[in-house]
PDB file of N, CA and C in Angstrom:
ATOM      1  N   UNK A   1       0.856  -1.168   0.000  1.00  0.00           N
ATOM      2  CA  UNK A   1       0.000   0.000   0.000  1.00  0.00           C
ATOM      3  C   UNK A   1       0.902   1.231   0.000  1.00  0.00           C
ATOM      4  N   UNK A   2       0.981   2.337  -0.773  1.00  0.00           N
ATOM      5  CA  UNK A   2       1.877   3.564  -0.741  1.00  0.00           C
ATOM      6  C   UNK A   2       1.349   4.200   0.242  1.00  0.00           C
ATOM      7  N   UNK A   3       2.115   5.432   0.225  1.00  0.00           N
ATOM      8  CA  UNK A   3       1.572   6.208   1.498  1.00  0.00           C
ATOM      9  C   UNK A   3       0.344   7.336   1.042  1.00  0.00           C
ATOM     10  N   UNK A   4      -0.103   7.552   0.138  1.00  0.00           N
ATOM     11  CA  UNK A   4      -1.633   8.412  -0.221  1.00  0.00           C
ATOM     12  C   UNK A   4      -2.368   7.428  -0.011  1.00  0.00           C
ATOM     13  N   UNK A   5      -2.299   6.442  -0.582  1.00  0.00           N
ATOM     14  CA  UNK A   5      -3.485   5.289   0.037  1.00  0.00           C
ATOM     15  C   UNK A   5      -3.710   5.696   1.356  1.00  0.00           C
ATOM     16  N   UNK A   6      -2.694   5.200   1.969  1.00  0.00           N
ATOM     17  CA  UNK A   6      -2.331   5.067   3.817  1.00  0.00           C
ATOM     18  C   UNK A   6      -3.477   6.547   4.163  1.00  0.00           C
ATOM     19  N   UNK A   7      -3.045   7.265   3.513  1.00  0.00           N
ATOM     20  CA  UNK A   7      -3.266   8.695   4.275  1.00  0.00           C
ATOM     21  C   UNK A   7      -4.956   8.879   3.411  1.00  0.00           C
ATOM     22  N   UNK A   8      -5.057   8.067   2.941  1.00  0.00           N
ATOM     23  CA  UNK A   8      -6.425   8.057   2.375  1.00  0.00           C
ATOM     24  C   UNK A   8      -7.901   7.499   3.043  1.00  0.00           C
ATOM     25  N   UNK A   9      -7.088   5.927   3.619  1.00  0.00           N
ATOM     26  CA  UNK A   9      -7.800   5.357   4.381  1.00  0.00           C
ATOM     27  C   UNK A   9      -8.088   5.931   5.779  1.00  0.00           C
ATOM     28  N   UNK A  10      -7.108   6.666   6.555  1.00  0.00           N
ATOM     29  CA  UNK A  10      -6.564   7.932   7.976  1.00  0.00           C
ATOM     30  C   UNK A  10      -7.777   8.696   7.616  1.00  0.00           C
ATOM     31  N   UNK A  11      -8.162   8.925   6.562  1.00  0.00           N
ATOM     32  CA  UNK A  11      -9.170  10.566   6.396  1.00  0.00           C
ATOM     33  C   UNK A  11     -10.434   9.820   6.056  1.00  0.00           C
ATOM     34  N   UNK A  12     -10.567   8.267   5.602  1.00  0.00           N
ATOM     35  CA  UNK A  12     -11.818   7.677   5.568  1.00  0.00           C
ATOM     36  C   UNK A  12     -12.673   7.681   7.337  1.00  0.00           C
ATOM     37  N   UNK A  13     -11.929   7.626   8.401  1.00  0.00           N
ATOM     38  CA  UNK A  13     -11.749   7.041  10.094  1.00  0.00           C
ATOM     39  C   UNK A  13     -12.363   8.237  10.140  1.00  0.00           C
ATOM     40  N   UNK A  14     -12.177   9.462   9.727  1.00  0.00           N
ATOM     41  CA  UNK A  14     -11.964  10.504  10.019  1.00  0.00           C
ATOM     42  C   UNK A  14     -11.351  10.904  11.541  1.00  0.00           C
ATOM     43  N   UNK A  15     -10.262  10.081  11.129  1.00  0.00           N
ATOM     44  CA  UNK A  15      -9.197  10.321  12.053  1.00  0.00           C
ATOM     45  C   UNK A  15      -8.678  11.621  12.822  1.00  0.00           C
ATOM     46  N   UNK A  16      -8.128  12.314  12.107  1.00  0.00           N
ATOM     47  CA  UNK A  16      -7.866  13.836  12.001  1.00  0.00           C
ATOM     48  C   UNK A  16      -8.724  14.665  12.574  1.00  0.00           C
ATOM     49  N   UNK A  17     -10.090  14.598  12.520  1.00  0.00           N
ATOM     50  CA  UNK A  17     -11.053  15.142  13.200  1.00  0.00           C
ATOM     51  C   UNK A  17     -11.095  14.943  14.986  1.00  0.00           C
ATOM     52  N   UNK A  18     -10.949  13.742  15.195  1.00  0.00           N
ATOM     53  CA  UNK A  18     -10.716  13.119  16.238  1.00  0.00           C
ATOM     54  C   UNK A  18      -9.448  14.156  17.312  1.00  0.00           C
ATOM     55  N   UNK A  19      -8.464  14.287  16.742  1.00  0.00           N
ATOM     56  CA  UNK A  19      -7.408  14.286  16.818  1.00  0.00           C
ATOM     57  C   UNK A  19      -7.381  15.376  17.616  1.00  0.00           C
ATOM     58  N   UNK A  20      -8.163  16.861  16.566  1.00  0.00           N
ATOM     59  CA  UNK A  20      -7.830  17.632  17.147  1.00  0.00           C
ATOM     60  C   UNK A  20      -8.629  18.135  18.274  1.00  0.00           C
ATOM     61  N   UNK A  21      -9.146  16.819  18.853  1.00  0.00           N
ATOM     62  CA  UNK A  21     -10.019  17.901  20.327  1.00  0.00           C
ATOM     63  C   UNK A  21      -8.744  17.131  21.510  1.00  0.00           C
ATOM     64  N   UNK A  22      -8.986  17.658  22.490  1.00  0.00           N
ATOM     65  CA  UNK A  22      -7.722  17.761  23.451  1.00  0.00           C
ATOM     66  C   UNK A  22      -8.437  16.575  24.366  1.00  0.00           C
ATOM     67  N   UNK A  23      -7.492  15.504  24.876  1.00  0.00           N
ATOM     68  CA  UNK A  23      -7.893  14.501  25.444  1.00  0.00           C
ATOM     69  C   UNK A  23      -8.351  14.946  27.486  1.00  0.00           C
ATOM     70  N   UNK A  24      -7.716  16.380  27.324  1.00  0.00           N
ATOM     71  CA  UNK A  24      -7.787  16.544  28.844  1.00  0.00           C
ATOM     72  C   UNK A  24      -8.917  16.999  29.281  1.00  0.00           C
ATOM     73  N   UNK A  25      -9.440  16.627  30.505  1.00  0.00           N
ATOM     74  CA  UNK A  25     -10.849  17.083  30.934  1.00  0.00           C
ATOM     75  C   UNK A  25     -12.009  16.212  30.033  1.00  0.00           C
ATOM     76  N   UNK A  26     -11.704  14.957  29.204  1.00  0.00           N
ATOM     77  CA  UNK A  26     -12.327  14.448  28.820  1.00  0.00           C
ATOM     78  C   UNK A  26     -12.545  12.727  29.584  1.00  0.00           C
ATOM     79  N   UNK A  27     -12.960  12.097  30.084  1.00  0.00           N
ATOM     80  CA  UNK A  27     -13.002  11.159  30.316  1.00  0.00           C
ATOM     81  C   UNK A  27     -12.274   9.946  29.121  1.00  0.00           C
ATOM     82  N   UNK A  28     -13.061   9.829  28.399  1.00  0.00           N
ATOM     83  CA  UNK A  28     -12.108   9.076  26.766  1.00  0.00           C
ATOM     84  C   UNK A  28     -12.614   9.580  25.581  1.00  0.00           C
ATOM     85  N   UNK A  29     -11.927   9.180  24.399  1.00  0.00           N
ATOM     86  CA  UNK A  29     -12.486   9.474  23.266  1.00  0.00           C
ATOM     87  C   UNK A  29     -12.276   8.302  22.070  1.00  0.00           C
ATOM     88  N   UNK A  30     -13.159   7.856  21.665  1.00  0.00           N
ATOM     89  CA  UNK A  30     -13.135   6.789  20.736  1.00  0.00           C
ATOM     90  C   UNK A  30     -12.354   6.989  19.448  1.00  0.00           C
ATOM     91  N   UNK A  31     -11.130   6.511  19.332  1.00  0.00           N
ATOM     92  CA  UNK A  31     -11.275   6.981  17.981  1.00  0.00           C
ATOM     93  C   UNK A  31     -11.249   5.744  16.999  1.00  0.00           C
ATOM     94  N   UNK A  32     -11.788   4.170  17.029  1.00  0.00           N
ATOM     95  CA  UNK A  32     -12.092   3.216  15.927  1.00  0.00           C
ATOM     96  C   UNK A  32     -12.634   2.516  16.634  1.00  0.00           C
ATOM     97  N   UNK A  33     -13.534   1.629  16.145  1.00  0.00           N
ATOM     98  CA  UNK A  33     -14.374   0.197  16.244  1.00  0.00           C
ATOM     99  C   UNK A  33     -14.551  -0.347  14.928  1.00  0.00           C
ATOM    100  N   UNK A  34     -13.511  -1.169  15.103  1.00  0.00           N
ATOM    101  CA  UNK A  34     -13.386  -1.553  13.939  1.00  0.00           C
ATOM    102  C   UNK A  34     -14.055  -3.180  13.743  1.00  0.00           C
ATOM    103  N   UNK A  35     -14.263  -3.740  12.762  1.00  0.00           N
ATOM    104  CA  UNK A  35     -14.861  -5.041  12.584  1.00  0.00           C
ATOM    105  C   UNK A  35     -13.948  -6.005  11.781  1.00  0.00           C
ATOM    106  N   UNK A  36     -14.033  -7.063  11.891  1.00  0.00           N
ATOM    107  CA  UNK A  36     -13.299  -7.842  10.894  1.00  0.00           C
ATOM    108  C   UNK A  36     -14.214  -9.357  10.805  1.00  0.00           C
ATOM    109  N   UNK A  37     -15.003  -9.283   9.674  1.00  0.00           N
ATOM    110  CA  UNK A  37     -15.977 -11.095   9.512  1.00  0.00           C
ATOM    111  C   UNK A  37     -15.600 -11.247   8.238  1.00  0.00           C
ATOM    112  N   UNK A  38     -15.310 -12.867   7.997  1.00  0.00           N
ATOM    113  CA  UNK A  38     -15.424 -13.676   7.220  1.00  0.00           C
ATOM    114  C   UNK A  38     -16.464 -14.646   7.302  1.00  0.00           C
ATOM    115  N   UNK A  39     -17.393 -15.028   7.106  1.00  0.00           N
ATOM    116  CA  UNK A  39     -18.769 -16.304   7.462  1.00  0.00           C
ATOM    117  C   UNK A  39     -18.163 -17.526   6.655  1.00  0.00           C
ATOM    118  N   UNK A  40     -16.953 -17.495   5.990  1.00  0.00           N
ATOM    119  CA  UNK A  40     -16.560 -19.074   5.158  1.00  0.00           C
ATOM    120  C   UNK A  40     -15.568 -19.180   6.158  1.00  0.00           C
ATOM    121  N   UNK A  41     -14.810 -18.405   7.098  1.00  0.00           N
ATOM    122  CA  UNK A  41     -13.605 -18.770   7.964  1.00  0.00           C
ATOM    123  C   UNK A  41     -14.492 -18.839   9.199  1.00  0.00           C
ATOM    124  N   UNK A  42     -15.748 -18.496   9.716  1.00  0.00           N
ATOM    125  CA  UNK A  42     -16.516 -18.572  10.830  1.00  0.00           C
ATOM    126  C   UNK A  42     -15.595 -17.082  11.759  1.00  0.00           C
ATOM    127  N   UNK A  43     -15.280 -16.631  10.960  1.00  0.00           N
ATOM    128  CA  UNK A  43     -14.724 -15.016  12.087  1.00  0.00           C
ATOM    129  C   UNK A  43     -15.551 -14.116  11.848  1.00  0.00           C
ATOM    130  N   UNK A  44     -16.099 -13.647  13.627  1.00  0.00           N
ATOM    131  CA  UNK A  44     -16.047 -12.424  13.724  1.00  0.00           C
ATOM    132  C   UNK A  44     -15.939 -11.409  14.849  1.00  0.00           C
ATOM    133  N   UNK A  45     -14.800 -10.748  14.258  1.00  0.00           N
ATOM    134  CA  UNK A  45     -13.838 -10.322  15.608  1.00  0.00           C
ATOM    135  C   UNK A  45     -13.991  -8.674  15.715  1.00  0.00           C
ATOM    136  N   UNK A  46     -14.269  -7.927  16.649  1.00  0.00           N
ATOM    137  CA  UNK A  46     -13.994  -6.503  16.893  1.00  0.00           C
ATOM    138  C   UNK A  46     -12.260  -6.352  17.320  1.00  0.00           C
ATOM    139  N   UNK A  47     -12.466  -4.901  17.676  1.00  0.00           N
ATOM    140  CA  UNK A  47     -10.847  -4.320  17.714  1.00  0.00           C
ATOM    141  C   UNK A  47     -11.739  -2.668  18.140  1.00  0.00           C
ATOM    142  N   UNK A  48     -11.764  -2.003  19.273  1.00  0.00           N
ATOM    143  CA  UNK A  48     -11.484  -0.643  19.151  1.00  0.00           C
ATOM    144  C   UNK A  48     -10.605  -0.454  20.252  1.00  0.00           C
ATOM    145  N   UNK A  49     -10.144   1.252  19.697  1.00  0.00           N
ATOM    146  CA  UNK A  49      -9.239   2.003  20.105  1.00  0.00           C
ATOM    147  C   UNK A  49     -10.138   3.100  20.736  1.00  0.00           C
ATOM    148  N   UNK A  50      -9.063   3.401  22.201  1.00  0.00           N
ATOM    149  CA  UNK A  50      -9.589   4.395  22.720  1.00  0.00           C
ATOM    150  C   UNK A  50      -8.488   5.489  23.319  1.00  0.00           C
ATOM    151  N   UNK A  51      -8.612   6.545  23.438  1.00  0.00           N
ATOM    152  CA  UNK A  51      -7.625   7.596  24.332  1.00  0.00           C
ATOM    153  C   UNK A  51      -8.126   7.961  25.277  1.00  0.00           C
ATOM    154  N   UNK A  52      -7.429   7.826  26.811  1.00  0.00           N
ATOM    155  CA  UNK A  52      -8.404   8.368  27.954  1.00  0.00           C
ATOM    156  C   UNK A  52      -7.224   9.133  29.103  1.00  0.00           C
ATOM    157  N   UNK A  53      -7.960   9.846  29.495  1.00  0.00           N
ATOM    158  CA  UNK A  53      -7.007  10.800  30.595  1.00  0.00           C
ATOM    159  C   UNK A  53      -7.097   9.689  31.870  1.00  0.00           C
ATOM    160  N   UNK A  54      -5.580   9.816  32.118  1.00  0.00           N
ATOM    161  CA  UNK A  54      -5.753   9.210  33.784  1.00  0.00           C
ATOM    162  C   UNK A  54      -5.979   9.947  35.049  1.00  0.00           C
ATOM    163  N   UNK A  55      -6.435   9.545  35.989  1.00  0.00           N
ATOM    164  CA  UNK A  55      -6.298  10.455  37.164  1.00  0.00           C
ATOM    165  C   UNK A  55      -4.949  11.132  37.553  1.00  0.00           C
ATOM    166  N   UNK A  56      -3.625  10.359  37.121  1.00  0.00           N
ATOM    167  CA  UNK A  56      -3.058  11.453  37.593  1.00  0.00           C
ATOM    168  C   UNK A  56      -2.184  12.340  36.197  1.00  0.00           C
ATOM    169  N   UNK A  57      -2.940  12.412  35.517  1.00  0.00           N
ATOM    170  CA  UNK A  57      -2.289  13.481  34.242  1.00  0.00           C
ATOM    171  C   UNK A  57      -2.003  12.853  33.400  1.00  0.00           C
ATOM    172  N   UNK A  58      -1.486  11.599  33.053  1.00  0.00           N
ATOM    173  CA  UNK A  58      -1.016  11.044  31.822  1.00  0.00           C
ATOM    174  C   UNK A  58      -2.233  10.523  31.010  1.00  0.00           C
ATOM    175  N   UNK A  59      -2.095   9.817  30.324  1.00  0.00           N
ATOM    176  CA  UNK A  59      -3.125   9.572  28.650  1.00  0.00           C
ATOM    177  C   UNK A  59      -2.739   7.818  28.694  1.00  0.00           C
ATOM    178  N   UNK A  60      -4.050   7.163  28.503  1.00  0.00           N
ATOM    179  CA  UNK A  60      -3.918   5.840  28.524  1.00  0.00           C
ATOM    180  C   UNK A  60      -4.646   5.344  26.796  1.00  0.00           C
ATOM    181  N   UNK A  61      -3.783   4.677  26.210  1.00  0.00           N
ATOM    182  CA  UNK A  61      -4.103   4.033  25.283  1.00  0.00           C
ATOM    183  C   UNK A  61      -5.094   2.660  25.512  1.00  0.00           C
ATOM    184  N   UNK A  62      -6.465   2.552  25.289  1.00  0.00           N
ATOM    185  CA  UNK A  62      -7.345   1.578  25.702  1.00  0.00           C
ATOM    186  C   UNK A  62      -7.296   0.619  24.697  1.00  0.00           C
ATOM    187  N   UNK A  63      -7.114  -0.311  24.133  1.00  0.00           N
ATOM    188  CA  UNK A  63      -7.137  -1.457  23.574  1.00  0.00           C
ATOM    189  C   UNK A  63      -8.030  -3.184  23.872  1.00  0.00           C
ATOM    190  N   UNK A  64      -9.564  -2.872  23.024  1.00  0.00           N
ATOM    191  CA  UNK A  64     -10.172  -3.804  23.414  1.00  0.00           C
ATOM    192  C   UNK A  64     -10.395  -4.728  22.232  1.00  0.00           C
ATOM    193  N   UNK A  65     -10.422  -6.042  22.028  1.00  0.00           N
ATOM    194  CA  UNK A  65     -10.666  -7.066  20.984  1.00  0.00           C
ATOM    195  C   UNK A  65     -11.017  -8.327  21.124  1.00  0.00           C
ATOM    196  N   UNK A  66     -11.588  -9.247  20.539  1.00  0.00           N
ATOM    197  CA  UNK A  66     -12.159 -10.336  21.024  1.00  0.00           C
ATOM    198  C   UNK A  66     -13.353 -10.548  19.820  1.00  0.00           C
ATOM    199  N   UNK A  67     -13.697 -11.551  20.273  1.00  0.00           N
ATOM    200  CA  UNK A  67     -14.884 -12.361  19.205  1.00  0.00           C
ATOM    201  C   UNK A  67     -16.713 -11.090  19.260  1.00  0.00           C
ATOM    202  N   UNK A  68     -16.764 -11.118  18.302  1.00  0.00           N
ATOM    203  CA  UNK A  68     -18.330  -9.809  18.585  1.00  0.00           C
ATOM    204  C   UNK A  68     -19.484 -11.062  19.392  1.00  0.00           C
ATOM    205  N   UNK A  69     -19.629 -10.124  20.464  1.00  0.00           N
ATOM    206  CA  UNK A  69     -21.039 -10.593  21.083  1.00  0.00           C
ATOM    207  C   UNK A  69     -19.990 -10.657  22.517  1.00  0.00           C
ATOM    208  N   UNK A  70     -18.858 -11.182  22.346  1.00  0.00           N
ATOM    209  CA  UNK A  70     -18.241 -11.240  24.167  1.00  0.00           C
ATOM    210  C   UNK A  70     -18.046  -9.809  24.444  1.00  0.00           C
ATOM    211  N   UNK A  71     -17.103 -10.684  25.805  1.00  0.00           N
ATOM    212  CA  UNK A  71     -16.424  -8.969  26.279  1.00  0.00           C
ATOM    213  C   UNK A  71     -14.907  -8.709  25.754  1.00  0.00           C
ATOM    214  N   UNK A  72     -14.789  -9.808  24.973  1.00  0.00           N
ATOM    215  CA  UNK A  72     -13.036  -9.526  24.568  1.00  0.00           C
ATOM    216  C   UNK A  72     -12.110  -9.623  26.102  1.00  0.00           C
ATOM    217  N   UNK A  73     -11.046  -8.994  25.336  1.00  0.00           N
ATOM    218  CA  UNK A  73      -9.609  -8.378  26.177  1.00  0.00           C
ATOM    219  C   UNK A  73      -9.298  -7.335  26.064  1.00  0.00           C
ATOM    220  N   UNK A  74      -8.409  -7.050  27.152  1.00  0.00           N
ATOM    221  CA  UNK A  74      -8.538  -5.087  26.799  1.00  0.00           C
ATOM    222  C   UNK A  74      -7.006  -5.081  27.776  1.00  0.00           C
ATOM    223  N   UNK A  75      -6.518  -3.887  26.807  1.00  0.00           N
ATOM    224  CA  UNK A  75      -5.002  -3.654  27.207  1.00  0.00           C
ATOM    225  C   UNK A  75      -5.246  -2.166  27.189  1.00  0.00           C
ATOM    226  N   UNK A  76      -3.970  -1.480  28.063  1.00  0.00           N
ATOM    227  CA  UNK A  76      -4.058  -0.648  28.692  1.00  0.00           C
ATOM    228  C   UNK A  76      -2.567  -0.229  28.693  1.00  0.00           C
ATOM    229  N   UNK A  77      -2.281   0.856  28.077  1.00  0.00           N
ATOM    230  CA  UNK A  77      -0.987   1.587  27.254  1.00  0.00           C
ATOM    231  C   UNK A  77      -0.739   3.072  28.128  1.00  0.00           C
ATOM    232  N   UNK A  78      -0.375   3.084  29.164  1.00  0.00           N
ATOM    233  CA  UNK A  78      -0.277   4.732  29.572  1.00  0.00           C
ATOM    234  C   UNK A  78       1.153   5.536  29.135  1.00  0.00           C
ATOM    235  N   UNK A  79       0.682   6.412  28.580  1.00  0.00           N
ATOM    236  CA  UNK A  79       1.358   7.569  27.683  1.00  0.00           C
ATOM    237  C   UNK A  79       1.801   9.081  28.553  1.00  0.00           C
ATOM    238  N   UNK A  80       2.764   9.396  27.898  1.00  0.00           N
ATOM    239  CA  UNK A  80       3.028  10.550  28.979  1.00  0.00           C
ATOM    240  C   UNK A  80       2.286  11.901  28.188  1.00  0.00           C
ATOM    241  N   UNK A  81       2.083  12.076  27.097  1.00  0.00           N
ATOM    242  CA  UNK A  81       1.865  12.781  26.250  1.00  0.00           C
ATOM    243  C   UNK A  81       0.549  12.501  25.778  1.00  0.00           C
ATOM    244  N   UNK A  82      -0.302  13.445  25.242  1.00  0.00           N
ATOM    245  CA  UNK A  82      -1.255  13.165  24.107  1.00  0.00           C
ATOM    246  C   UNK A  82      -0.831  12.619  22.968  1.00  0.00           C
ATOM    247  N   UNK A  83       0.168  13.633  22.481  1.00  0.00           N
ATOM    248  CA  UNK A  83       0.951  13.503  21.191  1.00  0.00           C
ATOM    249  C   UNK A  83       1.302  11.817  20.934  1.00  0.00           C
ATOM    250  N   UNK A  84       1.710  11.362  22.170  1.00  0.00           N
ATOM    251  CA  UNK A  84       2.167  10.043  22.286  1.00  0.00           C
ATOM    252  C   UNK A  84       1.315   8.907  22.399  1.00  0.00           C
ATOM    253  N   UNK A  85       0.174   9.140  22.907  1.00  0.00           N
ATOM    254  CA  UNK A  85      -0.866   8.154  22.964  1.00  0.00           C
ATOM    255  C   UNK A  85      -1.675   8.323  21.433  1.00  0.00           C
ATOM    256  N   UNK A  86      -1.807   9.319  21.036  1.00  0.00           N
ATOM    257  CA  UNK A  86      -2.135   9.530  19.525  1.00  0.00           C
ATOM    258  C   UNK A  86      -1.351   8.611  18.670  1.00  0.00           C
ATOM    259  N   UNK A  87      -0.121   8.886  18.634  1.00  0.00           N
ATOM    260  CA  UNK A  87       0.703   8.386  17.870  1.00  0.00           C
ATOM    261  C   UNK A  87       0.644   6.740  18.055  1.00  0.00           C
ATOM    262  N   UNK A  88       0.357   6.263  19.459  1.00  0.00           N
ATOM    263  CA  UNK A  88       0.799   4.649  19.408  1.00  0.00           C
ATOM    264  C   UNK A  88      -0.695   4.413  18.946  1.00  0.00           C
ATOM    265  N   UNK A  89      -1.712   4.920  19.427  1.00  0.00           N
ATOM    266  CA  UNK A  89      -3.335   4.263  18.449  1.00  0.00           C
ATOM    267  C   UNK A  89      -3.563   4.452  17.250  1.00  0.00           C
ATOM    268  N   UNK A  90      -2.675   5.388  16.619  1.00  0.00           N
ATOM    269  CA  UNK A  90      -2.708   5.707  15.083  1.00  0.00           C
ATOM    270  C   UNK A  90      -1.724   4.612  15.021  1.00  0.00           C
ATOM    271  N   UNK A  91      -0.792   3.953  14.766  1.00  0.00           N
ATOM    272  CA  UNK A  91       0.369   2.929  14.544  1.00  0.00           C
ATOM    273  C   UNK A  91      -1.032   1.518  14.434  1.00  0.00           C
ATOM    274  N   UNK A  92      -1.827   1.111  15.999  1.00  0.00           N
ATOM    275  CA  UNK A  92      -2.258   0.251  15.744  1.00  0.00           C
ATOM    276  C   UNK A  92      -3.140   0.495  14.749  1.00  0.00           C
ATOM    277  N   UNK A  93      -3.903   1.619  14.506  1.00  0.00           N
ATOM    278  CA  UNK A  93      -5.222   1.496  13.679  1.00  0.00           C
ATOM    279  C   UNK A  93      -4.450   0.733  12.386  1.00  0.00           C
ATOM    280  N   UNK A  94      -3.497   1.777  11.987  1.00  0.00           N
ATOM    281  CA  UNK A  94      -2.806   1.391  10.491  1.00  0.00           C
ATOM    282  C   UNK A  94      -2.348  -0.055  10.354  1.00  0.00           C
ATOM    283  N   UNK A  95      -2.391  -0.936  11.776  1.00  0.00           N
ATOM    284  CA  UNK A  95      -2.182  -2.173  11.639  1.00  0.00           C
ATOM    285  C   UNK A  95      -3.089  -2.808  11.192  1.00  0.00           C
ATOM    286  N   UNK A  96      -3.937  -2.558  12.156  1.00  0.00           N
ATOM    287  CA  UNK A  96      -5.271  -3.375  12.019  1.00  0.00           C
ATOM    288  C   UNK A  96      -6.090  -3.551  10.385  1.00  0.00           C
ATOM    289  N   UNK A  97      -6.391  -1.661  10.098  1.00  0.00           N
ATOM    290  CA  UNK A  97      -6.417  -1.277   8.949  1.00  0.00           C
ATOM    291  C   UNK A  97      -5.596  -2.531   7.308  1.00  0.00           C
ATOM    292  N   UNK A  98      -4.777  -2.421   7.629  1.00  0.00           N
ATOM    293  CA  UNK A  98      -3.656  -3.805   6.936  1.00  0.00           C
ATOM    294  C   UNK A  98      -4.187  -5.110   6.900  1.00  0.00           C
ATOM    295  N   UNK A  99      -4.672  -5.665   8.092  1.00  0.00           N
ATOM    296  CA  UNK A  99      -4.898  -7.011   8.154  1.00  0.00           C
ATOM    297  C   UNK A  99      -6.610  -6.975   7.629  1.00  0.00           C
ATOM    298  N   UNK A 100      -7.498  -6.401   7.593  1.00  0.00           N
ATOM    299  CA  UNK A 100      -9.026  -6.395   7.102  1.00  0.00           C
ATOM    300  C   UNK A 100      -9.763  -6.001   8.050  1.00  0.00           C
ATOM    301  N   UNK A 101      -9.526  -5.127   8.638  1.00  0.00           N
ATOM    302  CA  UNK A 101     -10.386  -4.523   9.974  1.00  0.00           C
ATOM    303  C   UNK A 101     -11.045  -3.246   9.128  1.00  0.00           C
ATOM    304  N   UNK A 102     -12.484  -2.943   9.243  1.00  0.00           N
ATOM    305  CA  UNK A 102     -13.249  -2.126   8.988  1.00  0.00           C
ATOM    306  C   UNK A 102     -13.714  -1.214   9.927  1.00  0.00           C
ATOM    307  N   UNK A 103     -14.251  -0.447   9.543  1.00  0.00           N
ATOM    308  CA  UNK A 103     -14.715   0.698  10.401  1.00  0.00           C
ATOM    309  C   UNK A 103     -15.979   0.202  11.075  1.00  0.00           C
ATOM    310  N   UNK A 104     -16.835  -0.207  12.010  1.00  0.00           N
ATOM    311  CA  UNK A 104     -18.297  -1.024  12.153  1.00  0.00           C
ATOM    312  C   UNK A 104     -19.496  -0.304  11.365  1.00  0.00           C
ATOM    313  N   UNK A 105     -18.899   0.890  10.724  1.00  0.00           N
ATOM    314  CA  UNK A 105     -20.558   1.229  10.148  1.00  0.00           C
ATOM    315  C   UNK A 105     -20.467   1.414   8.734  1.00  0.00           C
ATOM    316  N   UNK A 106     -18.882   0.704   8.329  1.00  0.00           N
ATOM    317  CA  UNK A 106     -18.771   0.043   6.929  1.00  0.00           C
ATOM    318  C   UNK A 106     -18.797  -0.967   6.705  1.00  0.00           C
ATOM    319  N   UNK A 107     -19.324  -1.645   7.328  1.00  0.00           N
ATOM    320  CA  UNK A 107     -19.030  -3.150   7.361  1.00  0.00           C
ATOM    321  C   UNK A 107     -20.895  -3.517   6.309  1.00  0.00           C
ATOM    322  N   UNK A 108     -20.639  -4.659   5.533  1.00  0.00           N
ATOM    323  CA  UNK A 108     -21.449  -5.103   5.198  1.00  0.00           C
ATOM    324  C   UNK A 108     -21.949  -6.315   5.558  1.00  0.00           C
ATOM    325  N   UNK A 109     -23.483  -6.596   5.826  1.00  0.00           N
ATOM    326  CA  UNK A 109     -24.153  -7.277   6.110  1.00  0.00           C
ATOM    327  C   UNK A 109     -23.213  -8.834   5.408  1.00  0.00           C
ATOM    328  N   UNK A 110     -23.404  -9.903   5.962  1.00  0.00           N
ATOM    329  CA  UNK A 110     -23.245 -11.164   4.974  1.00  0.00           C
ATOM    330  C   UNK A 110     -24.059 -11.577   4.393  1.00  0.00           C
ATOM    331  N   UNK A 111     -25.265 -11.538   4.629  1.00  0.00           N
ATOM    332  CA  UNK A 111     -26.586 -11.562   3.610  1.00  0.00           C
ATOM    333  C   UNK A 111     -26.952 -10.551   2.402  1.00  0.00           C
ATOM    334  N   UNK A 112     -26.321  -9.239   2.567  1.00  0.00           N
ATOM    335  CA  UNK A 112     -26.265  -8.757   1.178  1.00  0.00           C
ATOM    336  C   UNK A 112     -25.261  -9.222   0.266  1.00  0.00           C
ATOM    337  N   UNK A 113     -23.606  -8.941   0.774  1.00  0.00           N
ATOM    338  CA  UNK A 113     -22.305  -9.377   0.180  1.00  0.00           C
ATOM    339  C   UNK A 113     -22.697 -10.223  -1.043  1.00  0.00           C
ATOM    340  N   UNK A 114     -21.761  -9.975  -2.117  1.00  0.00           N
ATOM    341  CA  UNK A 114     -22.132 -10.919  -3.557  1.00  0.00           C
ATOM    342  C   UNK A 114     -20.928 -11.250  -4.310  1.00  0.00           C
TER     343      UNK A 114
END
């Protein structure tokens, strides 16, 4: 994938939008829920990303994933920076993004799919 793609799919998330409100005085802020189904491999797995202020000043990268319908697993990334917790959930999105993870309100039904 080149990098306008890359930076193509970033502005599909509407990532950037996200970005620029300030994580402080906010409890969290979502920035993906992403989906990933196949119905011939029997997968279907979530993935979102979250940014959240801690009680004592730093920025926690939230990381939850697991099969849709459970509660998943959830990891927990504390950042000293905004800048920095931005930066490591933008890294995973672009991962995820890579492997077939969708946005959840692009995702298509398996009963329409053709």
């Amino acid at each position: 994938m080149n990098r306008s793609a890359r930076i193509d799919s970033e502005k599909q998330l509407d990532l950037e939008g996200s970005k620029s409100e300030s994580v402080q005085g906010r409890t969290a802020m979502a920035l993906a829920h992403l989906h990933r189904i196949d119905s011939e491999g029997n997968m279907a797995r979530l993935y979102c990303i979250d940014v959240a202020a801690t009680l004592f000043g730093d920025v926690s990268v939230l990381r939850t994933w697991g099969r849709i319908g459970t509660h998943g697993r959830t990891s927990i990334e504390t950042c000293a920076s905004v800048e920095e917790a931005e930066r490591a959930a933008s890294h995973t999105l672009r991962q995820k993004m890579r492997r077939g993870y969708l946005p959840a309100g692009q995702m298509v039904p398996p009963d329409l799919a053709v």
